[in-house]
N, C-alpha and C. Protein backbone atom coordinates (compact mmCIF):
# COMPACT_ATOMS: atom_id res chain seq x y z
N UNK A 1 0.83 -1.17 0.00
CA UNK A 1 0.00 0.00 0.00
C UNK A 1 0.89 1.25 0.00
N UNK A 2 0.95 2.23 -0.83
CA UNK A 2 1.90 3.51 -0.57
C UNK A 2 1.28 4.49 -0.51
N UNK A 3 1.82 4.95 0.03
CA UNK A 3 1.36 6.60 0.85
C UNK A 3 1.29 7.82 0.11
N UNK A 4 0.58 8.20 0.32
CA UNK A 4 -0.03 9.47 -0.38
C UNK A 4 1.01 10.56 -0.31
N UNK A 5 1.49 11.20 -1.05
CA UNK A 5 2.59 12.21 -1.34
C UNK A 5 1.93 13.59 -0.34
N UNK A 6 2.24 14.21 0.59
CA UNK A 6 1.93 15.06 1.08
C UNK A 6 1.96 16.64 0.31
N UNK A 7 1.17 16.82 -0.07
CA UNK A 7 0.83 18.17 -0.24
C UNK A 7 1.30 19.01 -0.03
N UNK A 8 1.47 19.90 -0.62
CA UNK A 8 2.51 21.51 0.16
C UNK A 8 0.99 22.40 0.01
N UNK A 9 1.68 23.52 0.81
CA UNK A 9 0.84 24.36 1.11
C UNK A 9 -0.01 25.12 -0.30
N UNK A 10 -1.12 25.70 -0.66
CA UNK A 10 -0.84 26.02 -1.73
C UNK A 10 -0.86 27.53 -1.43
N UNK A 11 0.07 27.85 -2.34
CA UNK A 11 0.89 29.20 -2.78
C UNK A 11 0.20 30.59 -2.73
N UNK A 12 0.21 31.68 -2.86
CA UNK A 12 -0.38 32.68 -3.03
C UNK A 12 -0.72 32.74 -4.66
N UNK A 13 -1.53 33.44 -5.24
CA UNK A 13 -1.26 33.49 -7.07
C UNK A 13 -0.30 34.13 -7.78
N UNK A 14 0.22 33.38 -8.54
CA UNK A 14 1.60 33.42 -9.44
C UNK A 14 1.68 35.00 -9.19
N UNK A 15 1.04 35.91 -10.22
CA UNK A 15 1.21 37.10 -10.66
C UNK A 15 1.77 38.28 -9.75
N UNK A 16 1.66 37.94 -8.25
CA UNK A 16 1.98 38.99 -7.12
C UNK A 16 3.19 38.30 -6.82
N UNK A 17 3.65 37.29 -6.88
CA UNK A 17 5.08 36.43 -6.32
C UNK A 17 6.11 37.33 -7.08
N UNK A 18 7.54 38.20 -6.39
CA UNK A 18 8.15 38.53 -6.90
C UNK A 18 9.42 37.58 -6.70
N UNK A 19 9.87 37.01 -8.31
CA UNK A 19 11.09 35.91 -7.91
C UNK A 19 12.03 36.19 -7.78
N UNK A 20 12.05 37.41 -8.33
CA UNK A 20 13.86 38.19 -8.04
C UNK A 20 13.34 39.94 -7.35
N UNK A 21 13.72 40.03 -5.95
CA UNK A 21 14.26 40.88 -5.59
C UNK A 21 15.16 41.75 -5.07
N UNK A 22 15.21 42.78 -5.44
CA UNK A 22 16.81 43.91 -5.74
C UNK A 22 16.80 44.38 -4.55
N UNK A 23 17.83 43.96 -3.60
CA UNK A 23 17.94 44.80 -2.33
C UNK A 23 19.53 45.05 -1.97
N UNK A 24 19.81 46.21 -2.34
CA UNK A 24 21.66 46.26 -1.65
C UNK A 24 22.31 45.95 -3.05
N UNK A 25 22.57 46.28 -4.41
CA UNK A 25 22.25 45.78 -5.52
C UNK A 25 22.92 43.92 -5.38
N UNK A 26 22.00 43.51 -4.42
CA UNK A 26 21.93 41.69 -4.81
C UNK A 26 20.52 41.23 -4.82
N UNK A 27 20.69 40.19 -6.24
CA UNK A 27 19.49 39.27 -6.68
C UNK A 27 18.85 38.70 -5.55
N UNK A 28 17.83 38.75 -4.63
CA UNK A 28 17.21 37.67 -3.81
C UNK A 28 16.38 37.00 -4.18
N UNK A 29 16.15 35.77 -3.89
CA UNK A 29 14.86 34.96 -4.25
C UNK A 29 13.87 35.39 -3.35
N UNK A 30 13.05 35.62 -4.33
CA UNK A 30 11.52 36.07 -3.57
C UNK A 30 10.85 34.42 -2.98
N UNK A 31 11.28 33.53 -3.44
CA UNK A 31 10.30 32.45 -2.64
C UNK A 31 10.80 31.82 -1.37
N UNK A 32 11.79 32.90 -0.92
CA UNK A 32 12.88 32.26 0.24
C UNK A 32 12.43 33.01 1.67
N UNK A 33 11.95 32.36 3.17
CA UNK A 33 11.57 33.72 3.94
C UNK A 33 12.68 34.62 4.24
N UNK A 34 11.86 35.96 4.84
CA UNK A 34 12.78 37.08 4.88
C UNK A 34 14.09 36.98 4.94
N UNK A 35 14.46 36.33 6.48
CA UNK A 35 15.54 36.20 7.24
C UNK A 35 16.17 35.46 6.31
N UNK A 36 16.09 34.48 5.44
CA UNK A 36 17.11 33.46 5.23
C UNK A 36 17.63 34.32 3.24
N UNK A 37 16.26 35.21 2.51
CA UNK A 37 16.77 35.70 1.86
C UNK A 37 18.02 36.88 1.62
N UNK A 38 17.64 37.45 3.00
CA UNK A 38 18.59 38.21 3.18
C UNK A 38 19.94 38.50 3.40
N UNK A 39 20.29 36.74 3.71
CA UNK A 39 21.45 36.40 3.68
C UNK A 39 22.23 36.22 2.25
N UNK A 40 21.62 36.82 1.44
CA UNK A 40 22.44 37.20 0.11
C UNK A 40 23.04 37.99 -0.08
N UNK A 41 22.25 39.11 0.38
CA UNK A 41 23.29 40.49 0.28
C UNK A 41 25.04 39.97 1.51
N UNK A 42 25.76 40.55 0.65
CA UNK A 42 27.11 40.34 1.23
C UNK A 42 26.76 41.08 2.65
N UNK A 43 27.63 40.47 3.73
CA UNK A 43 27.51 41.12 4.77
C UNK A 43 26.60 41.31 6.05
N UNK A 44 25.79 40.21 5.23
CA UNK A 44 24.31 40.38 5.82
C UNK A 44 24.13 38.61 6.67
N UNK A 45 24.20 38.43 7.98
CA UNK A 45 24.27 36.95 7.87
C UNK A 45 22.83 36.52 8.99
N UNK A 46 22.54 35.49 9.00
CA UNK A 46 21.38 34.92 9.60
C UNK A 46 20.61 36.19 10.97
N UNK A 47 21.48 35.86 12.07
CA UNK A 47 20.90 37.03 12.76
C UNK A 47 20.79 38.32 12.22
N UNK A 48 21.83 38.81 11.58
CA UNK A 48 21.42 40.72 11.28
C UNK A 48 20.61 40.49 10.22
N UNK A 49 20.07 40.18 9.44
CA UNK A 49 19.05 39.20 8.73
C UNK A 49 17.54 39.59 9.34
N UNK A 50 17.64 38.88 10.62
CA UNK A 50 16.37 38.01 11.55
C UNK A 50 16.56 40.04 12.25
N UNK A 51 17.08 40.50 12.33
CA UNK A 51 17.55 42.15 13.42
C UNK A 51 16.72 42.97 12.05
N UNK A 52 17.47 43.03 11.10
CA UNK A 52 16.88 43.86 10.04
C UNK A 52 15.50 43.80 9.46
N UNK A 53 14.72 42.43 9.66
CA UNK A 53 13.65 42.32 9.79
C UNK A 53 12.34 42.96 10.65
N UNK A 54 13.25 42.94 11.89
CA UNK A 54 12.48 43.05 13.28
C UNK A 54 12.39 44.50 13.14
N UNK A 55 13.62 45.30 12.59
CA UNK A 55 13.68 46.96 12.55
C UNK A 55 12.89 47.28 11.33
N UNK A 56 12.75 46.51 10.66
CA UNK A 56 11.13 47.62 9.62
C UNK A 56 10.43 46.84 9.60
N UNK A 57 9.82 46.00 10.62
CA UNK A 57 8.23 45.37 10.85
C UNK A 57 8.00 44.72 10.37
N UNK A 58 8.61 43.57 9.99
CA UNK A 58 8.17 42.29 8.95
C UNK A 58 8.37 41.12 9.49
N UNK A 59 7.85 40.35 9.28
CA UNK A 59 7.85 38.90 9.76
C UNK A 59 9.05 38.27 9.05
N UNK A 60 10.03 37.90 9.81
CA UNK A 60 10.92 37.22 9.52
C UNK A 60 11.06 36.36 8.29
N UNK A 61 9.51 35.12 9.05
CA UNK A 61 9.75 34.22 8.26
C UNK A 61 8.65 34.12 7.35
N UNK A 62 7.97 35.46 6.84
CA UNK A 62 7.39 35.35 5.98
C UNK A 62 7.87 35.45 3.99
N UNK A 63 7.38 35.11 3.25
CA UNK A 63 7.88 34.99 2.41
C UNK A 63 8.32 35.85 1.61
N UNK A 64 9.84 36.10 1.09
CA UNK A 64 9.59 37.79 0.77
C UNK A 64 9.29 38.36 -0.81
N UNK A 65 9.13 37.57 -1.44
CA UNK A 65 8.49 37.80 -3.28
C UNK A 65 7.16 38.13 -2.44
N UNK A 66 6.44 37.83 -1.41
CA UNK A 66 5.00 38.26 -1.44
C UNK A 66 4.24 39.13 -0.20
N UNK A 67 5.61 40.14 -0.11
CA UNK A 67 5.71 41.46 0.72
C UNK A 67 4.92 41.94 0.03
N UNK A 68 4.18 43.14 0.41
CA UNK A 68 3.70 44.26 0.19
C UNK A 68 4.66 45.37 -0.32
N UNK A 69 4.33 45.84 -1.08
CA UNK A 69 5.54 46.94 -1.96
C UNK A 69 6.03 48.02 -0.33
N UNK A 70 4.52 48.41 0.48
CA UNK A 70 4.80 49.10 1.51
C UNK A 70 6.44 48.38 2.36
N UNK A 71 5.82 47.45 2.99
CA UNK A 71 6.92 46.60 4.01
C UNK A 71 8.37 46.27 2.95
N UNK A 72 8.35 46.14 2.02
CA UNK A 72 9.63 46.09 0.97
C UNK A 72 10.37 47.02 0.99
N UNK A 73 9.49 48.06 0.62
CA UNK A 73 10.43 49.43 0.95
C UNK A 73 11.10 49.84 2.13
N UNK A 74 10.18 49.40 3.07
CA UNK A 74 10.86 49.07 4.89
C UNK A 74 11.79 48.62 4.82
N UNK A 75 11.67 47.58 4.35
CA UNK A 75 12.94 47.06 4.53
C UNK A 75 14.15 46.93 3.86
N UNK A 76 14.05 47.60 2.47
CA UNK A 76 15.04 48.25 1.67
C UNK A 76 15.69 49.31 2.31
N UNK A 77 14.88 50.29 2.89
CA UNK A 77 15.36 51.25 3.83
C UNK A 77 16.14 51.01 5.09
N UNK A 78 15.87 50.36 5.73
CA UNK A 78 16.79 49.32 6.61
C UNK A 78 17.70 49.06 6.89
N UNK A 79 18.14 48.01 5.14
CA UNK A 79 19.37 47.44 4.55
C UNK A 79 20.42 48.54 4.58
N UNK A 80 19.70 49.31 3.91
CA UNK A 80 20.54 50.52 3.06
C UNK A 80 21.02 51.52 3.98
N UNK A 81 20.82 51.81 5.23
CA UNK A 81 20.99 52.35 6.05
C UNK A 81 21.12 51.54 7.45
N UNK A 82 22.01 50.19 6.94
CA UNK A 82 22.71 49.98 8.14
C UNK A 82 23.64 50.17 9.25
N UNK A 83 24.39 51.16 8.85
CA UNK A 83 25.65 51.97 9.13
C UNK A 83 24.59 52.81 10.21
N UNK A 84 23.45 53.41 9.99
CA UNK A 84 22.56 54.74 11.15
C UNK A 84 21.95 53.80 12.26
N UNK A 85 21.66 52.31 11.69
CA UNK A 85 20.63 51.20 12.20
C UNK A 85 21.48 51.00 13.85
N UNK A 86 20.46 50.32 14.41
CA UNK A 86 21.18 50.83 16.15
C UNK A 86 21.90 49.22 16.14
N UNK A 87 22.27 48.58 15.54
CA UNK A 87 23.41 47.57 15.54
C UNK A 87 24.42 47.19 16.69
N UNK A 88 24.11 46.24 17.28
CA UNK A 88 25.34 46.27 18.34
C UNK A 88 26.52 46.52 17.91
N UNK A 89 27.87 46.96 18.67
CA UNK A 89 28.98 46.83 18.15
C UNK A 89 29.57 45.60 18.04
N UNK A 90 29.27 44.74 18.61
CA UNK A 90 30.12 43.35 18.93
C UNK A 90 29.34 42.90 17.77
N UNK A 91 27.95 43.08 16.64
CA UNK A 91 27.57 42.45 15.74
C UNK A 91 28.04 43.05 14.80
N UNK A 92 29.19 44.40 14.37
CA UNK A 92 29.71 45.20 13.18
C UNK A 92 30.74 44.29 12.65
N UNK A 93 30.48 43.93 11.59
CA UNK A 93 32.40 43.41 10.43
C UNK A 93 32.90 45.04 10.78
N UNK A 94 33.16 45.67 10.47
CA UNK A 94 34.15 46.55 10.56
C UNK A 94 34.47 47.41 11.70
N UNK A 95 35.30 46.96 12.67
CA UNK A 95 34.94 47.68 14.29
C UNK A 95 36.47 48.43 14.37
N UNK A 96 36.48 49.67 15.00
CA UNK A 96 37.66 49.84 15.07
C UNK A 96 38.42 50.18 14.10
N UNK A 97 37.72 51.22 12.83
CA UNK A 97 38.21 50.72 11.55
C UNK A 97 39.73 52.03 11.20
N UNK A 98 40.75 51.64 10.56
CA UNK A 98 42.19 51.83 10.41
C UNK A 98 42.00 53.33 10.38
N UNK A 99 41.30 53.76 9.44
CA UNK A 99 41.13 55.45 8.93
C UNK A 99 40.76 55.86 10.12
N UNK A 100 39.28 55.88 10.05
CA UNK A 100 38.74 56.58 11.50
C UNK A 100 38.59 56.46 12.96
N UNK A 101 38.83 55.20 13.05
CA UNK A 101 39.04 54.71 14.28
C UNK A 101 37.37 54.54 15.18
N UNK A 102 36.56 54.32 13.85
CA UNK A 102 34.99 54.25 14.77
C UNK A 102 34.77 52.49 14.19
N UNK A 103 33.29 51.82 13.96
CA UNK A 103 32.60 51.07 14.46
C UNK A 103 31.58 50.94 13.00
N UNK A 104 31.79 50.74 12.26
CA UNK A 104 31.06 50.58 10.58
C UNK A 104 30.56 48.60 10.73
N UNK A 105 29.40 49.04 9.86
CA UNK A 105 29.19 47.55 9.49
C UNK A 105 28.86 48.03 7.62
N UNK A 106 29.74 47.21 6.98
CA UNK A 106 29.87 47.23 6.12
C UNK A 106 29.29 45.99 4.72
N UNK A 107 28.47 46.50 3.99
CA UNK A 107 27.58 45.46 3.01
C UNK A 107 28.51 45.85 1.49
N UNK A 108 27.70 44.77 0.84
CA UNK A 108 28.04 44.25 -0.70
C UNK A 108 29.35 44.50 -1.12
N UNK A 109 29.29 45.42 -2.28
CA UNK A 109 30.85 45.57 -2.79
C UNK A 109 31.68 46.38 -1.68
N UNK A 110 31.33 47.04 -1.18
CA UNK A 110 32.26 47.83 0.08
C UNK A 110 33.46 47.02 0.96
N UNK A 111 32.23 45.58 1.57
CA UNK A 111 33.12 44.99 2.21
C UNK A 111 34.18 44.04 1.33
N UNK A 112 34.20 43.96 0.29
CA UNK A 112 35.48 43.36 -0.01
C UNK A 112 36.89 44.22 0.41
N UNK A 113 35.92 45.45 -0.68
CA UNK A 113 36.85 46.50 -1.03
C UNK A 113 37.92 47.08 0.53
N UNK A 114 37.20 46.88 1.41
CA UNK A 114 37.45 47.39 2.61
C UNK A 114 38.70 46.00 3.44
N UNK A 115 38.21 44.68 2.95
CA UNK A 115 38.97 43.76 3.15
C UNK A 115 40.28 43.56 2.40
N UNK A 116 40.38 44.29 1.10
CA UNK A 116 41.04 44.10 0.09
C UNK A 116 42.22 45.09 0.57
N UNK A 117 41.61 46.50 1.15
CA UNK A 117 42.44 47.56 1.88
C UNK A 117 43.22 47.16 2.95
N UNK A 118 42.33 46.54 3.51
CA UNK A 118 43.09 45.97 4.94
C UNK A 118 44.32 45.15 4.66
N UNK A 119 44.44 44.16 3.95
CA UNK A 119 45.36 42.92 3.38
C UNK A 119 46.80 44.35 2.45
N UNK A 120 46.40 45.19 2.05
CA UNK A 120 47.49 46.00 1.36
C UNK A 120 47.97 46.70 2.39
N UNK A 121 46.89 47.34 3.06
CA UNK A 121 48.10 48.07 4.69
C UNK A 121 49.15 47.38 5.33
N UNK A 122 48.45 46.02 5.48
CA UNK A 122 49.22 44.75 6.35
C UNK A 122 50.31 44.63 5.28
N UNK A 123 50.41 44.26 3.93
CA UNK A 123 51.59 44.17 3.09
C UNK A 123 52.29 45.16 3.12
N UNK A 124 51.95 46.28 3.15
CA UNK A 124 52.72 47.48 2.77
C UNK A 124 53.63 47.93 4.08
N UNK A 125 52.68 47.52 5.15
CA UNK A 125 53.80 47.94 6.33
C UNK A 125 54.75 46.92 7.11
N UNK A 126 54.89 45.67 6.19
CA UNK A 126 55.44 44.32 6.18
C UNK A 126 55.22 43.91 7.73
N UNK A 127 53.93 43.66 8.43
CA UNK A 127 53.74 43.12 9.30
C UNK A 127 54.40 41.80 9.54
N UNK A 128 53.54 40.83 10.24
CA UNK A 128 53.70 39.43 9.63
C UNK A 128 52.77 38.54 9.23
N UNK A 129 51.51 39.14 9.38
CA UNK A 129 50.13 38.56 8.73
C UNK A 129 50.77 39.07 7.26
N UNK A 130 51.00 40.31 6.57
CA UNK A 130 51.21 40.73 5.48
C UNK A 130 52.07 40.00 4.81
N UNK A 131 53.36 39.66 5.79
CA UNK A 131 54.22 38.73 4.90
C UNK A 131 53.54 37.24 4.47
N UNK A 132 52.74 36.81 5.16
CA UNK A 132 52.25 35.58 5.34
C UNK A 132 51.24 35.34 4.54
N UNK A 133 50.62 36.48 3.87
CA UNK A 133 49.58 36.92 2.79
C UNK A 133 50.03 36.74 1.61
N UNK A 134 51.43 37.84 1.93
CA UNK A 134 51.53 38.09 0.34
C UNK A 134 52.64 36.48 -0.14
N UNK A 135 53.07 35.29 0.85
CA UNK A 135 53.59 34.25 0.45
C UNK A 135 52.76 33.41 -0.11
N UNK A 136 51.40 33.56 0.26
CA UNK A 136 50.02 32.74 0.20
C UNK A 136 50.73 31.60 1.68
N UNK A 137 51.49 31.76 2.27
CA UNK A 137 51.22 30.40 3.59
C UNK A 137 49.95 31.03 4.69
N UNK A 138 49.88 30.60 5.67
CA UNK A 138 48.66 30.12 6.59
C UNK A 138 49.51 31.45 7.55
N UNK A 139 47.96 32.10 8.11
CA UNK A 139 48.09 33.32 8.50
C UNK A 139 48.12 33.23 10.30
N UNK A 140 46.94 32.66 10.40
CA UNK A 140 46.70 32.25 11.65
C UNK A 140 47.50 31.08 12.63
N UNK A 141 48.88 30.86 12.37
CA UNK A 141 49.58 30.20 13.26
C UNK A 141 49.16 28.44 12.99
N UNK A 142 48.73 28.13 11.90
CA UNK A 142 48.43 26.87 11.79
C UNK A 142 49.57 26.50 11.84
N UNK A 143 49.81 25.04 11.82
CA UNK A 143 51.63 24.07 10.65
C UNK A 143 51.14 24.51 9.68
N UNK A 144 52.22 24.44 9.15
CA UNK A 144 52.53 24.18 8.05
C UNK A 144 53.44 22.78 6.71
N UNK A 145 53.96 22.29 8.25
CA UNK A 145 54.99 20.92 7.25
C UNK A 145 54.13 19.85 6.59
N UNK A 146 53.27 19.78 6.64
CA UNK A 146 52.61 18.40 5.67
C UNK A 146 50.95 19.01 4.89
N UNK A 147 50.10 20.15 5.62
CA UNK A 147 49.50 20.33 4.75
C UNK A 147 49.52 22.21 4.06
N UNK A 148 48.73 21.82 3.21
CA UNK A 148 48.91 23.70 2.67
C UNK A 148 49.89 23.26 1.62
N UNK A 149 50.46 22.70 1.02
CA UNK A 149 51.49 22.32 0.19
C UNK A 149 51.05 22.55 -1.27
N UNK A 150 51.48 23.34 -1.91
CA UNK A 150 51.21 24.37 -3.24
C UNK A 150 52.96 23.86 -4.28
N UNK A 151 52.34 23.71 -5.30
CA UNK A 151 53.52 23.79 -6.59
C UNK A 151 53.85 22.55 -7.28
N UNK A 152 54.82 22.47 -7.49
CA UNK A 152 55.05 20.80 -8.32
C UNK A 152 54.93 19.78 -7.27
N UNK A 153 54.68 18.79 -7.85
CA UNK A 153 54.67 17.54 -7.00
C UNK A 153 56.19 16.46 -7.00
N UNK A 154 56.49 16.33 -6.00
CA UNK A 154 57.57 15.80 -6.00
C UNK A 154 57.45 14.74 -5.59
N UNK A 155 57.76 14.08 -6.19
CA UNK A 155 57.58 12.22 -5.33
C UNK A 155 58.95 11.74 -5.35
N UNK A 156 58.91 10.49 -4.67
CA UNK A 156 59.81 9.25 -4.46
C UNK A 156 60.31 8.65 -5.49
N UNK A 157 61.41 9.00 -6.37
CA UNK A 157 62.29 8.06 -7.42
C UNK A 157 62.91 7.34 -7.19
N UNK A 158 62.67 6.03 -8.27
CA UNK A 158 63.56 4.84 -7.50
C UNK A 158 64.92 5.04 -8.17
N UNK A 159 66.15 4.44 -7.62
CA UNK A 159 67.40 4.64 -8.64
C UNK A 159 67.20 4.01 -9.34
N UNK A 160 67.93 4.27 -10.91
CA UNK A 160 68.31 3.87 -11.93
C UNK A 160 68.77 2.64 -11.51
N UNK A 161 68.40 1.50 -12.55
CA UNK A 161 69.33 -0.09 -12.16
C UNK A 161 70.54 0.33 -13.22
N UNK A 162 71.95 0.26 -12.13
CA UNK A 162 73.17 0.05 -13.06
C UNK A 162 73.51 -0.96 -13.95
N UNK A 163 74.02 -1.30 -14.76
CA UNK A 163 74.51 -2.52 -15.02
C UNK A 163 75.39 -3.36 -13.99
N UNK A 164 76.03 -2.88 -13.61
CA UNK A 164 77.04 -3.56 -12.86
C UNK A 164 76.44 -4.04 -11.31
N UNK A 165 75.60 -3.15 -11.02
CA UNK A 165 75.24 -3.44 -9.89
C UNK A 165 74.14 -4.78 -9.84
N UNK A 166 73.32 -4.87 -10.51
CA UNK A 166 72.70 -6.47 -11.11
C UNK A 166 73.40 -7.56 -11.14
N UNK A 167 74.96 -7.23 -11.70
CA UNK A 167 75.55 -8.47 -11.98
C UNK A 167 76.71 -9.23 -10.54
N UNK A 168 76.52 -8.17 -9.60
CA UNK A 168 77.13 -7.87 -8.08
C UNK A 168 75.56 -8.74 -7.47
N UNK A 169 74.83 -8.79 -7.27
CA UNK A 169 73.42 -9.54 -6.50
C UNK A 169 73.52 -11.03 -6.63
């Protein structure tokens, strides 16, 4: 006897489902809930996600292609003004930052760019993270003797059989 395939919920109607929405310029899937779409935009991870939700009034885990244009814009506004958003400090990527010496949380192309800065200060003022960067070896104090191993492969050659030495056995 086999069992009846369980049903999913059925859907809202096609025509209001938005499948791609533009927030922070990244693609989100509209059929994904809030919190977990939001984890697209760079920078943006599960909790500040589930935080950025809670700060322009939306249900987390509701679905976000089938927001209301109102609550979308909420929460576009939000995103986009995370840097004013009351953010803990201990939840900012960028704390303490080299130039100004304040407390930034930093999204999409910025935070590379800002990571990309950081890695050239460290080279340029030949730290030892910088040296350790710009060798490509392991930054954080791992070993190094057996893994991380980059370049030709060198193996085990057997010697050449001499002649003479065959006829010596």
């Amino acid at each position: 006897m086999k069992k009846e395939a369980k049903q999913s919920k059925p859907v809202e109607p096609e025509e209001e489902m938005r499948h791609i929405v533009r927030i922070y310029n990244a693609d989100l899937e509209g059929k994904k809930q809030v919190q977990m779409a939001l984890t697209g935009v760079k920078g943006v991870g599960r909790r500040l996600a589930r935080m950025f939700a809670q700060m322009a009034d939306v249900d987390p885990h509701a679905t976000l292609g089938l927001l209301p244009e109102e609550k979308l814009a909420s929460l576009k506004k939000v995103v986009e003004e995370a840097k004013e958003a009351a953010i803990p400090v201990w939840m900012m990527n960028r704390r303490k930052d080299v130039f100004t010496g304040e407390d930034h949380h930093v999204l999409g192309a910025d935070l590379g760019t800002a990571l990309r800065e950081d890695l050239d200060i460290m080279k340029k003022s030949r730290s030892y993270k910088g040296i350790r960067h710009e060798r490509g070896l392991r930054v954080r104090g791992q070993k190094t003797r057996s893994t991380g191993r980059t370049g030709a492969i060198v193996g085990v050659s057997k010697k050449k059989a001499q002649p003479g030495a065959a006829a010596e056995k």
